[in-house]
Protein backbone atom coordinates (compact mmCIF):
# COMPACT_ATOMS: atom_id res chain seq x y z
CA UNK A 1 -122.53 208.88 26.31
CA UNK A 2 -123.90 205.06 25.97
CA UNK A 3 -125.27 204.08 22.87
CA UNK A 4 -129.50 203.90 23.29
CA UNK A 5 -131.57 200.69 22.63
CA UNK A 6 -133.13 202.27 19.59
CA UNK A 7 -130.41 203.27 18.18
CA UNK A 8 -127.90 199.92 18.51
CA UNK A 9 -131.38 198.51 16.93
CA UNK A 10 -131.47 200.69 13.72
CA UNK A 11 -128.13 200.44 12.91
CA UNK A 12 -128.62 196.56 13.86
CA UNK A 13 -131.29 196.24 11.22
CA UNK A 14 -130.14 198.42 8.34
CA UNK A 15 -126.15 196.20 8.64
CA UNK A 16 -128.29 193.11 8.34
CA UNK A 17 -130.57 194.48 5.90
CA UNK A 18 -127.54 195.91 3.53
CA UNK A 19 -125.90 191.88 3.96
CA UNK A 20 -128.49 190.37 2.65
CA UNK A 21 -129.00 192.63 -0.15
CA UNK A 22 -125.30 191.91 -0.42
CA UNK A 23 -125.59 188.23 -0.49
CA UNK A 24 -128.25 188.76 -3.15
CA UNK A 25 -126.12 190.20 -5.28
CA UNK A 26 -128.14 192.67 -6.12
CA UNK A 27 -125.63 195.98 -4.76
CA UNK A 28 -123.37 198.18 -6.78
CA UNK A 29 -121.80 200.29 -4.07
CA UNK A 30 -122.20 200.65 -0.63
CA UNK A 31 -121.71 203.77 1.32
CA UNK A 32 -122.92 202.24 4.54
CA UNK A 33 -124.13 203.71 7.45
CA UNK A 34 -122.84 206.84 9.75
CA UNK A 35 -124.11 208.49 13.28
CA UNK A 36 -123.17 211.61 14.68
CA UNK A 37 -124.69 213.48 17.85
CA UNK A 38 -126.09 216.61 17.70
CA UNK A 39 -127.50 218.86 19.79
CA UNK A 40 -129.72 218.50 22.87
CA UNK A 41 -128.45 215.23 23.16
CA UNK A 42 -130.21 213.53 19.26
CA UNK A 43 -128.45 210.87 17.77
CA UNK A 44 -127.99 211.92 13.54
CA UNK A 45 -128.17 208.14 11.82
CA UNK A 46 -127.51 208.81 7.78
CA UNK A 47 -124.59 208.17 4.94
CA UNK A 48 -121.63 209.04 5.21
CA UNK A 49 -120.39 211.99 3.52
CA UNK A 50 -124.20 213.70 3.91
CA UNK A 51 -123.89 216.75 2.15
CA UNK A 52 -126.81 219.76 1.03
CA UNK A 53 -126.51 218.19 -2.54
CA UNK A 54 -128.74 215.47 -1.36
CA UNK A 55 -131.68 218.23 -0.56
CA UNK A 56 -131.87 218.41 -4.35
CA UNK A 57 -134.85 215.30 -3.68
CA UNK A 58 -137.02 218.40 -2.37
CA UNK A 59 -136.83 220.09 -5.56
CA UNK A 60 -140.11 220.40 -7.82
CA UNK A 61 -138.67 221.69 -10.42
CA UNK A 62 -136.09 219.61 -11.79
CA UNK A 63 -136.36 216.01 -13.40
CA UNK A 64 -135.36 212.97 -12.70
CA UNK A 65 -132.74 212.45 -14.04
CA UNK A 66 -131.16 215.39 -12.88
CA UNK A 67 -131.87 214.59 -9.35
CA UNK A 68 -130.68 211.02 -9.75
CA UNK A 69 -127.30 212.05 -11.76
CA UNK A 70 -126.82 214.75 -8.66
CA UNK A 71 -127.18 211.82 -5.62
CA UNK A 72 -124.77 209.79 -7.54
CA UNK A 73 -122.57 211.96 -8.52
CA UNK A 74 -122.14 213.16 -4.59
CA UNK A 75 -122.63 209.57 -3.37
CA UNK A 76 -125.55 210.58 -1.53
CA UNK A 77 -127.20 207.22 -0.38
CA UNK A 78 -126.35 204.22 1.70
CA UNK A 79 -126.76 201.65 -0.84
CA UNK A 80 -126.50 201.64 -4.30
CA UNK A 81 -128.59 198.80 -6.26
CA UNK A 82 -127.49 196.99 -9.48
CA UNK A 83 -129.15 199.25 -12.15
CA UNK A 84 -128.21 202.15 -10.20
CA UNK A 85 -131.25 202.69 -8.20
CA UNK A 86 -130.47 204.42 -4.94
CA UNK A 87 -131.58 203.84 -1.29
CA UNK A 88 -130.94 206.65 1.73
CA UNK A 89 -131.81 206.04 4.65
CA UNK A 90 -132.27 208.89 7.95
CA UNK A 91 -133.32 209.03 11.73
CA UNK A 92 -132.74 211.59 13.68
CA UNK A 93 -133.14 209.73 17.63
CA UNK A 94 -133.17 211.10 21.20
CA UNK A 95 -132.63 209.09 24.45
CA UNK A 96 -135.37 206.56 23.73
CA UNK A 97 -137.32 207.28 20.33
CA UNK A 98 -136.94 208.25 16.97
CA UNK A 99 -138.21 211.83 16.46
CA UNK A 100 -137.56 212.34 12.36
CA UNK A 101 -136.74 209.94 9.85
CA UNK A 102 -136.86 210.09 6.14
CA UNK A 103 -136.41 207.14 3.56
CA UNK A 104 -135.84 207.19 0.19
CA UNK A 105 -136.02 205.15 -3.00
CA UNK A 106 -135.27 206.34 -6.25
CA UNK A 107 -135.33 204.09 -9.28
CA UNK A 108 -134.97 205.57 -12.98
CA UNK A 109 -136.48 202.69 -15.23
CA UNK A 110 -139.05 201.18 -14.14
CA UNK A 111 -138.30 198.25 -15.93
CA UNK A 112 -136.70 195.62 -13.86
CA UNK A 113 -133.26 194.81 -15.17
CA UNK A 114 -131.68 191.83 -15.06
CA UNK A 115 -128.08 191.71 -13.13
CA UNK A 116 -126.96 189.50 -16.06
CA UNK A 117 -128.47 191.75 -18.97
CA UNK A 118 -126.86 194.98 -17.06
CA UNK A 119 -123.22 193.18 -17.00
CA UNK A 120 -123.58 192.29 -20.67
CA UNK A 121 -124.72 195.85 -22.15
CA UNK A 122 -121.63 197.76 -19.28
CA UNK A 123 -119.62 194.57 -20.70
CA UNK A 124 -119.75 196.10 -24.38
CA UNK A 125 -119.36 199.69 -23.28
CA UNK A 126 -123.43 200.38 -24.36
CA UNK A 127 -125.41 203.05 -21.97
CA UNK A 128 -127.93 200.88 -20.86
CA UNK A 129 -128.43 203.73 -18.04
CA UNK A 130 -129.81 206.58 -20.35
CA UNK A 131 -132.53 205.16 -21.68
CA UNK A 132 -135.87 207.58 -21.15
CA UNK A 133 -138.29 205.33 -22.64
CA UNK A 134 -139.24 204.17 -19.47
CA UNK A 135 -141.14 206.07 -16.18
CA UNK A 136 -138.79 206.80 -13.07
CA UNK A 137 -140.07 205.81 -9.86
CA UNK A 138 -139.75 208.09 -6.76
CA UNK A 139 -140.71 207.45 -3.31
CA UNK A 140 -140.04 209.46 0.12
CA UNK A 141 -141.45 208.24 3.72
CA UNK A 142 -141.30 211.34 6.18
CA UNK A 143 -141.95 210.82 9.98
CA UNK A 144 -142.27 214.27 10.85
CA UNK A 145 -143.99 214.90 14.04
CA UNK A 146 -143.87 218.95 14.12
CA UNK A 147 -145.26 219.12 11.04
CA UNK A 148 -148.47 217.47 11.48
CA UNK A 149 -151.70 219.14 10.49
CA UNK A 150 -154.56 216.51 10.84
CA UNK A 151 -156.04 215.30 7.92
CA UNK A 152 -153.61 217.07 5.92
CA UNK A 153 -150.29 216.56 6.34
CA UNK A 154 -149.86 213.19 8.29
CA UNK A 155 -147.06 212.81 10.83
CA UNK A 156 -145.44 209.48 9.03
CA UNK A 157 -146.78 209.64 5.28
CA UNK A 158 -145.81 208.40 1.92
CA UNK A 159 -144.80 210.78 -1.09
CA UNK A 160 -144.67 209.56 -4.47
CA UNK A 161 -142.82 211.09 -7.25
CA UNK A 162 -142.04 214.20 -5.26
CA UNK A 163 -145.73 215.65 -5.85
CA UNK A 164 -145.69 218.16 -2.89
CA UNK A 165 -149.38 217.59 -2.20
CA UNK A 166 -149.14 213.91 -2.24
CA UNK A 167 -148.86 212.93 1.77
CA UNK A 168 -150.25 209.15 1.90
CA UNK A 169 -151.05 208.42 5.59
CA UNK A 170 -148.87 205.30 7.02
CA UNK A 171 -149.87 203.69 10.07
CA UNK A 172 -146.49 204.55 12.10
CA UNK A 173 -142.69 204.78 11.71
CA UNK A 174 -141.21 202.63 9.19
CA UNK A 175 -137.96 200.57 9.64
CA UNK A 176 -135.33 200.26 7.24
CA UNK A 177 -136.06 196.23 6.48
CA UNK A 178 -139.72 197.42 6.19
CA UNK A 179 -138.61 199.74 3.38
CA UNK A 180 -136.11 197.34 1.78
CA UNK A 181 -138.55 195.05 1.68
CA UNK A 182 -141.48 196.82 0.18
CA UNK A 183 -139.03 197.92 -2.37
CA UNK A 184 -138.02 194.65 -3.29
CA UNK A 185 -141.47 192.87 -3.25
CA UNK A 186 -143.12 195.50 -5.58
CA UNK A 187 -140.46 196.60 -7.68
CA UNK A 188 -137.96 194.11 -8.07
CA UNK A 189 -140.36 190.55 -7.44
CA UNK A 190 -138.28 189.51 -5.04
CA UNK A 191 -138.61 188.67 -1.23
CA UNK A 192 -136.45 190.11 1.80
CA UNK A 193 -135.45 186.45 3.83
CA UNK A 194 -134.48 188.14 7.07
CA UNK A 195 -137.26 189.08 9.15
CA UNK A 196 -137.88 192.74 9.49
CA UNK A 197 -137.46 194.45 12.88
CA UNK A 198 -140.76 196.04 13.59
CA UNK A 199 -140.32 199.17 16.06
CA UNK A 200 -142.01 199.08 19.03
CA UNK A 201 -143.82 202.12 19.35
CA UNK A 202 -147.25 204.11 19.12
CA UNK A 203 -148.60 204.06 15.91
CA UNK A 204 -148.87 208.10 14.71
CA UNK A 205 -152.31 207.82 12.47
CA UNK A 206 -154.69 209.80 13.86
CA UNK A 207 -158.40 208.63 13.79
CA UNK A 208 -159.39 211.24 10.86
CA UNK A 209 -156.71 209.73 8.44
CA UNK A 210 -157.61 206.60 9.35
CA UNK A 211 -160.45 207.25 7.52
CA UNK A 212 -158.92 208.36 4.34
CA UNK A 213 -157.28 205.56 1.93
CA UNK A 214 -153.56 204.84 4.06
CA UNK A 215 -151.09 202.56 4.61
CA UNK A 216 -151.43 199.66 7.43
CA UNK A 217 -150.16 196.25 8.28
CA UNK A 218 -150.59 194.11 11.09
């Protein structure tokens, strides 16, 4: 079976996304980027070596650090940053469209560490890493059609810090470079050179959640 537009695009973007995150210098590890099909003819784009360890970022009811340690200990991401922040990225795509994705960011110091200062401490053997004096951050984008319920629980929305009622409406589908780059303008003041791919599609806000607080762009 050929290969569809969409999904030679989103592989497209998140190789040229991971290289210049590469170039930056700002990458630990790299697990890269796998596809499978399944069934009824979807296209699976995730990590390699996806396994149901990684559902632990749907618990409530542990911290952290405990979900962090478990994602890194079962190299559950596609790209692992410098101070061991994690990014995972998933689409699930038919013939023509992406119907599911999820994206994931998880930081655990909200401090922003210097490349430099993190060599240095790892340099003298010191555990930089387990420091708790500072807040984790957590986000999740969903696109998750079949779960809609207007008003309520938004078909592409924004969690933060794994609060089960917290579904921010977003405008549409978000692309990998989109993501990267949000996560490096607001947590790591830095900019994303390349330009993102934007996907060409329908945007999935409905009217009502337009008119609660939600993420747009033009």
């Amino acid at each position: 079976m050929a290969t569809s537009r969409v999904v030679k695009n989103i592989l497209d973007d998140m190789n040229k996304t991971i290289t210049e995150l590469l170039s930056k210098e700002l990458v630990r590890d790299v697990r890269g980027v796998s596809q499978k099909m399944m069934a009824g003819g979807l296209c699976e784009i995730t990590f390699p070596g996806k396994n149901d360890s990684g559902s632990i970022v749907f618990d409530k009811h542990v911290t952290s650090t405990e979900i962090l340690d478990t994602l890194l200990k079962g190299l559950q991401y596609n790209v692992l940053l410098y101070d061991k922040s994690l990014i995972q990225a998933e689409f699930i795509v038919d013939s023509q469209n992406i119907v599911k994705e999820r994206l994931v960011f998880i930081k655990k110091h909200n401090r922003i560490w210097d490349v430099k200062e993190i060599q240095e401490y790892e340099r003298l053997e010191e555990d930089w890493f387990s420091d708790e004096e500072s807040i984790p951050i957590m986000l999740r984008i969903d696109y998750a059609p079949e779960e809609h319920i207007n008003g309520e629980h938004a078909a592409t929305h924004l969690t933060i810090s794994n609060h089960e009622s917290c579904r921010i409406p977003i405008k549409g589908i978000v692309t990998f470079s989109e993501f990267v780059r949000l996560i490096l303008f607001h947590f790591y003041n830095l900019k994303l050179e390349r330009k993102v791919w934007r996907l060409n599609a329908e945007d999935t806000i409905t009217e009502l959640e337009k008119q609660m607080m939600h993420i747009s762009w033009e």
